[in-house]
Protein backbone atom coordinates (compact mmCIF):
# COMPACT_ATOMS: atom_id res chain seq x y z
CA UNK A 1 10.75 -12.79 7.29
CA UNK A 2 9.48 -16.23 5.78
CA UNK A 3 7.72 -16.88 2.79
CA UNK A 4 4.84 -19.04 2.38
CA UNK A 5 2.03 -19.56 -0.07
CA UNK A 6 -1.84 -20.27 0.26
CA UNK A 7 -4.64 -20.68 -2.27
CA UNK A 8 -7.35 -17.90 -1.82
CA UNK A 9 -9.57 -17.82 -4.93
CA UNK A 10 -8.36 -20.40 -6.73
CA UNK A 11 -4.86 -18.93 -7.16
CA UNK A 12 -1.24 -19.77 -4.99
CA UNK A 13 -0.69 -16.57 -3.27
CA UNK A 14 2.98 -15.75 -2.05
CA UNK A 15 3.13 -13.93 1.36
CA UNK A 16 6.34 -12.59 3.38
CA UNK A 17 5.58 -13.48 6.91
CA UNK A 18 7.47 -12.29 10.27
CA UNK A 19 7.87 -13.57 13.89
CA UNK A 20 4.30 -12.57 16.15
CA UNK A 21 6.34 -10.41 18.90
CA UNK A 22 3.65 -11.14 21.40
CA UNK A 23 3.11 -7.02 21.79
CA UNK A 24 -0.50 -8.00 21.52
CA UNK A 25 -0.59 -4.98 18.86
CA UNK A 26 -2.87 -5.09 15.73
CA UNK A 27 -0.96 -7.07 12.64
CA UNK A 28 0.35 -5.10 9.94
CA UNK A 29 -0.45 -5.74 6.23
CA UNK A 30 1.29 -4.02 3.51
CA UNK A 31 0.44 -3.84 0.08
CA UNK A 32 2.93 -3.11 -2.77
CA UNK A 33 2.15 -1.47 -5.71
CA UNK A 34 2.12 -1.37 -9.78
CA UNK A 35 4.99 -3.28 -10.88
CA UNK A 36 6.64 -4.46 -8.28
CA UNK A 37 6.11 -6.89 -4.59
CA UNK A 38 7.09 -7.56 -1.18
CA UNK A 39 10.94 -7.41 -1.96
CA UNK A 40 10.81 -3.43 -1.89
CA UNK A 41 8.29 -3.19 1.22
CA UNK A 42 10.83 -5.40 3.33
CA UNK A 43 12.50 -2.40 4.51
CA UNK A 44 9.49 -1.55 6.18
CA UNK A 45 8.63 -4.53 7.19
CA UNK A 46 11.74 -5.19 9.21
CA UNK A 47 11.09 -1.96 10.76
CA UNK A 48 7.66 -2.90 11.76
CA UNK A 49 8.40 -6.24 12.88
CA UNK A 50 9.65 -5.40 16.23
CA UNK A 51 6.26 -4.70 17.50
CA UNK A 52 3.93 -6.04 15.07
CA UNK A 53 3.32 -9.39 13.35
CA UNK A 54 3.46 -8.13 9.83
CA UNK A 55 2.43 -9.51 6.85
CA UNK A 56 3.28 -8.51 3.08
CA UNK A 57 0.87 -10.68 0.17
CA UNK A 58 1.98 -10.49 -3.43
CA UNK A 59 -1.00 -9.58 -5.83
CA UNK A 60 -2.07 -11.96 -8.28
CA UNK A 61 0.42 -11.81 -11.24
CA UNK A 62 3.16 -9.87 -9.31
CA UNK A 63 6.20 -11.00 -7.37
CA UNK A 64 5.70 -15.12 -6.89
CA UNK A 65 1.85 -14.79 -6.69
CA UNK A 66 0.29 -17.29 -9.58
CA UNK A 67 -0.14 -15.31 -12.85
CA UNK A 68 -4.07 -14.90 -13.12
CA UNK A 69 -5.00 -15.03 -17.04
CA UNK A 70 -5.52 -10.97 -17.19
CA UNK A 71 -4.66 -7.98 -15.10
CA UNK A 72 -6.94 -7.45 -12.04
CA UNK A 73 -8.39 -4.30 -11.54
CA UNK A 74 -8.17 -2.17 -7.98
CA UNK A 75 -11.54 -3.96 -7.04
CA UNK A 76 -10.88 -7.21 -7.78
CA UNK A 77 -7.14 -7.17 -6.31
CA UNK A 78 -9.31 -5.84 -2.89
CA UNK A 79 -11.57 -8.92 -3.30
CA UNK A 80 -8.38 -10.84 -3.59
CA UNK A 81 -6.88 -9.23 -0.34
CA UNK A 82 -10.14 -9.38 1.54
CA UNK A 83 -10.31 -13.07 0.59
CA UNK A 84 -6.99 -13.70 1.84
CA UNK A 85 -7.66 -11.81 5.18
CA UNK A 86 -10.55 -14.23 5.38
CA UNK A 87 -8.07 -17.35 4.44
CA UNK A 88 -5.21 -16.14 7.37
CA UNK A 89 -8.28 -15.43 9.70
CA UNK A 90 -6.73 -12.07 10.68
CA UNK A 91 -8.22 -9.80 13.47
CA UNK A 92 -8.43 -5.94 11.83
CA UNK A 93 -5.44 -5.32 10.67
CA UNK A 94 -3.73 -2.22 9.83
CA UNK A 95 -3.30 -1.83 6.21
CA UNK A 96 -0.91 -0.17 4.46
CA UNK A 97 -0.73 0.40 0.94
CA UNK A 98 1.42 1.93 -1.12
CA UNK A 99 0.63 4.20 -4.70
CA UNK A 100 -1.41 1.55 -6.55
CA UNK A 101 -1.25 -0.67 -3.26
CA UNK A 102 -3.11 2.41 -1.68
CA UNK A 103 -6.07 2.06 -4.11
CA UNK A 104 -6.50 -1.38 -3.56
CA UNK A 105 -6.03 -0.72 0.44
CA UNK A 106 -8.54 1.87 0.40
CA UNK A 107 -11.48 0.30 -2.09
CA UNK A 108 -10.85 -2.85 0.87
CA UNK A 109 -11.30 -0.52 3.74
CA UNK A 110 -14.55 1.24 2.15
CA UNK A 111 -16.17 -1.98 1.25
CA UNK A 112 -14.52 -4.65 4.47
CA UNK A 113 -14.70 -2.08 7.08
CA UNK A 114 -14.63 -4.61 9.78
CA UNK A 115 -11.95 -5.91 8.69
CA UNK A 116 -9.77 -2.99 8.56
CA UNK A 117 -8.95 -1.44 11.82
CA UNK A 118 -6.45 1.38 10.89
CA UNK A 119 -5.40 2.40 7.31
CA UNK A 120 -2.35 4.32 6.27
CA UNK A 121 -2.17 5.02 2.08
CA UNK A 122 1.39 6.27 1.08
CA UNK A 123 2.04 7.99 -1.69
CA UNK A 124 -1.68 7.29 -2.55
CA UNK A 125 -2.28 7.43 -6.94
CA UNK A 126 -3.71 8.63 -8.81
CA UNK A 127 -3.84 12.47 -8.91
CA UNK A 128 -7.01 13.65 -10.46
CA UNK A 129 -5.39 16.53 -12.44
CA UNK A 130 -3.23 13.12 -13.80
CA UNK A 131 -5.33 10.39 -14.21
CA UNK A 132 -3.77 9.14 -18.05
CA UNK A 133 -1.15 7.16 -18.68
CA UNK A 134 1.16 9.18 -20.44
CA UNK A 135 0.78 11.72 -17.33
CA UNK A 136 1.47 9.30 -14.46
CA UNK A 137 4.43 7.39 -16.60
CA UNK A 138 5.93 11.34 -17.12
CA UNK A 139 5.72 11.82 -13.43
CA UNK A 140 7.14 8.56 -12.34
CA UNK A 141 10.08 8.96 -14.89
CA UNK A 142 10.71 12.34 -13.02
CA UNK A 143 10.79 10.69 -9.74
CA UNK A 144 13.22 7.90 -11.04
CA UNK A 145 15.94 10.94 -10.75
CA UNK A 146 15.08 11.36 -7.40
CA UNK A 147 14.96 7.93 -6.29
CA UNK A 148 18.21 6.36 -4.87
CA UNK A 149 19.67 4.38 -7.45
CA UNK A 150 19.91 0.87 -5.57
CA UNK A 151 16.16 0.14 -5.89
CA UNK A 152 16.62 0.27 -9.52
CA UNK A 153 17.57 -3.92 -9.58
CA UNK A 154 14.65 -4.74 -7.71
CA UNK A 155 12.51 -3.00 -9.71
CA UNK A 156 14.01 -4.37 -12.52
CA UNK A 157 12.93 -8.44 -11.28
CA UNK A 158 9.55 -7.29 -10.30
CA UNK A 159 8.83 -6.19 -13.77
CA UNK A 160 9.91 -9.59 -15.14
CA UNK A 161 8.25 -11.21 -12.66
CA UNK A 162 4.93 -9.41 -13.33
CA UNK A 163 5.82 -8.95 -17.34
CA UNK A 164 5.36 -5.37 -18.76
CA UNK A 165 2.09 -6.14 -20.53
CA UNK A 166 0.63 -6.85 -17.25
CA UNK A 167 1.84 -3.45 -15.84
CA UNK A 168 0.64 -1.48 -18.61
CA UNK A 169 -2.40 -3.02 -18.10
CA UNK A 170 -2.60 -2.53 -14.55
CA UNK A 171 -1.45 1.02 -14.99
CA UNK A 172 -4.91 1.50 -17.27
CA UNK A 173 -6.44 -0.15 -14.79
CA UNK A 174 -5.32 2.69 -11.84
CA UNK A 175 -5.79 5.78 -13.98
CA UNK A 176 -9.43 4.96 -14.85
CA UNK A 177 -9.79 4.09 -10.72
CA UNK A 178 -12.14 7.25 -9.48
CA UNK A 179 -10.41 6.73 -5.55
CA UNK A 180 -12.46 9.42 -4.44
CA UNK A 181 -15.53 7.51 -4.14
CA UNK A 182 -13.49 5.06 -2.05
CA UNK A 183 -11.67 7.54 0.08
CA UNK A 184 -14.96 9.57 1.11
CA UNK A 185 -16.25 5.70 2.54
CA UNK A 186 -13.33 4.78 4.53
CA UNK A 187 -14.27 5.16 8.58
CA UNK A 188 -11.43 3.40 10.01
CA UNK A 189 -8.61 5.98 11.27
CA UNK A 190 -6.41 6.99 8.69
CA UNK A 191 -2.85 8.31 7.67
CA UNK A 192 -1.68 9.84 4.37
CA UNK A 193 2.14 9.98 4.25
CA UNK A 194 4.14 11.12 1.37
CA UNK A 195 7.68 11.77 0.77
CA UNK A 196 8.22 16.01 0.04
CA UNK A 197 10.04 15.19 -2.83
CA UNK A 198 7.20 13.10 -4.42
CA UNK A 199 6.14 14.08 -7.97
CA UNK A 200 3.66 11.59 -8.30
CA UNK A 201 1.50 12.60 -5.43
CA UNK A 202 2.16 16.61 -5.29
CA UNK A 203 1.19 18.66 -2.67
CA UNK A 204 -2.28 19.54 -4.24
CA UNK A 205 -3.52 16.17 -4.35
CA UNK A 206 -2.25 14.76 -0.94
CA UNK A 207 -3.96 17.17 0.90
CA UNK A 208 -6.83 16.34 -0.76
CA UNK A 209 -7.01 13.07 -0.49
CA UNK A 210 -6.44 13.52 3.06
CA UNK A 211 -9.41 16.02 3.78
CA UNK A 212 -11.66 13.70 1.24
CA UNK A 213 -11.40 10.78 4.41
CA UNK A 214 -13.39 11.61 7.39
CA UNK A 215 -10.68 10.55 10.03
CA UNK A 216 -7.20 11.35 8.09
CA UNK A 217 -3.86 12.94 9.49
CA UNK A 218 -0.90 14.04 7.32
CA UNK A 219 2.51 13.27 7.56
CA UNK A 220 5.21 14.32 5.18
CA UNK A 221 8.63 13.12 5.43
CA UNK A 222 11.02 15.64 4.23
CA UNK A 223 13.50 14.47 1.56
CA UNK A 224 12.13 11.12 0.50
CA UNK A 225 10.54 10.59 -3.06
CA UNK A 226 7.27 8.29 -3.80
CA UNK A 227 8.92 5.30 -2.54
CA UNK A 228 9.03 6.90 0.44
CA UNK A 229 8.06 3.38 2.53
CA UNK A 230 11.88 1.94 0.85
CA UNK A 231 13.74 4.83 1.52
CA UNK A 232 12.55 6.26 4.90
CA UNK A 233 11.48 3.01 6.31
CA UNK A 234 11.98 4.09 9.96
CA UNK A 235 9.92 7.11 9.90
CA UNK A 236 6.72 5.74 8.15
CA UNK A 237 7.07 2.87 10.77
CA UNK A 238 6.52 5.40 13.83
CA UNK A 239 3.94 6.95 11.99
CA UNK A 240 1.85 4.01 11.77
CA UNK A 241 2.49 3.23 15.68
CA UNK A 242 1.72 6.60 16.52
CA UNK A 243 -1.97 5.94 14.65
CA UNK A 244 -2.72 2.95 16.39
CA UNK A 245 -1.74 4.63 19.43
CA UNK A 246 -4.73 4.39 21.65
CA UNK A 247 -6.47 7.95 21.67
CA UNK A 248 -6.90 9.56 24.87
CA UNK A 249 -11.02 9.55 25.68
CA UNK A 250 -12.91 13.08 25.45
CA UNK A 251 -12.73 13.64 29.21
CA UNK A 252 -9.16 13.30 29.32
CA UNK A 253 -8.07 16.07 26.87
């Protein structure tokens, strides 16, 4: 993985890049979410990178993205990312995006559909029945128990990368997100994976967000928390090659 930057809207936007394998397979773009950047998605990435060119953008004002003079809501980080798939001239792409990343990834793929050819939203915020701040921040505190402890230093940079004002206010900026008007708009194929430890997206919730998309499957990956694309890297990478698997045609089933 290299890093580079480009200017899309006006502000230097730092992307990890890996090798193209030549599998002729879809590229992969993975977006991080509140508080932190590519440097806990690499896992994943690496995992990925065998048979997909895969791509991880920083958001404006996180990881070494330029600092934009506020916090971006989940629509304008999607215009962002849709102006940077324009800027990389990307074919659809499979996006994945993670807790706040999945917001962003799903208002994209509801309002770029053509550019979006598969979408998989992990650990996908914010749960309706805990859409404040104080409720999410309780929940996430819970899951920082259950969390293995050597993430704890990255997240620790990404914060003072980003600055804690600017999570706060991105964190105001995801509870007040309604993603069920997104979710209900998304036609591209879909997956929903969670960890079954995750407090942040219970049970409840991730099976509704999956039945509110019109093409969704559900995977659940026993043991892992809500950074469940850090700490079970592997199996949310076969996931996402299993959903751009190509589908067998009516007449063959």
């Amino acid at each position: 993985m290299t890093s580079e930057w480009r200017l899309v809207d006006g502000l230097r936007t730092h992307t990890r890049r890996g090798t193209d394998p030549k599998t002729g397979a879809p590229p992969v773009v993975l977006v991080h979410g509140l508080a932190v950047s590519h440097r806990y998605l690499t896992p994943l990435a690496v995992a990925l990178a065998t048979t997909h060119q895969v791509y991880v953008p920083d958001l404006p004002g996180f990881g070494l993205s330029e600092h934009p003079d506020g916090a971006y809501d989940v629509h304008r980080h999607a215009a962002h990312l849709a102006a940077w798939l324009a800027e990389y001239r990307l074919p659809p792409v499979c996006l994945l995006g993670h807790s706040f990343g999945a917001e962003v990834a799903a208002a994209l793929a509801a309002n770029h559909p053509d550019a979006v050819r598969a979408l998989v939203l992990a650990g996908p915020t914010s749960d309706p029945s805990a859409r404040s701040r104080r409720s999410l921040f309780g929940r996430w505190l819970v899951d920082c128990l259950r969390e293995a402890p050597w993430q704890a230093p990255i997240l620790v940079r990404d914060v003072w990368n980003a600055r804690p004002w600017r999570v706060l206010a991105t964190l105001s900026h995801s509870v007040h997100n309604p993603i069920e008007g997104d979710l209900v708009r998304v036609t591209a194929p879909t997956l929903v994976v969670t960890g079954a430890r995750d407090p942040v997206v219970p049970a409840q919730w991730r099976d509704e967000a999956t039945r509110l998309v019109p093409d969704a499957r559900l995977v659940v990956v026993p043991g892992a928390a809500h950074n469940v694309v850090t700490t079970a890297p592997t199996q949310v990478a076969d996931a996402c090659r299993r959903l751009l698997a190509p589908r067998p045609a009516l007449s063959d089933r």
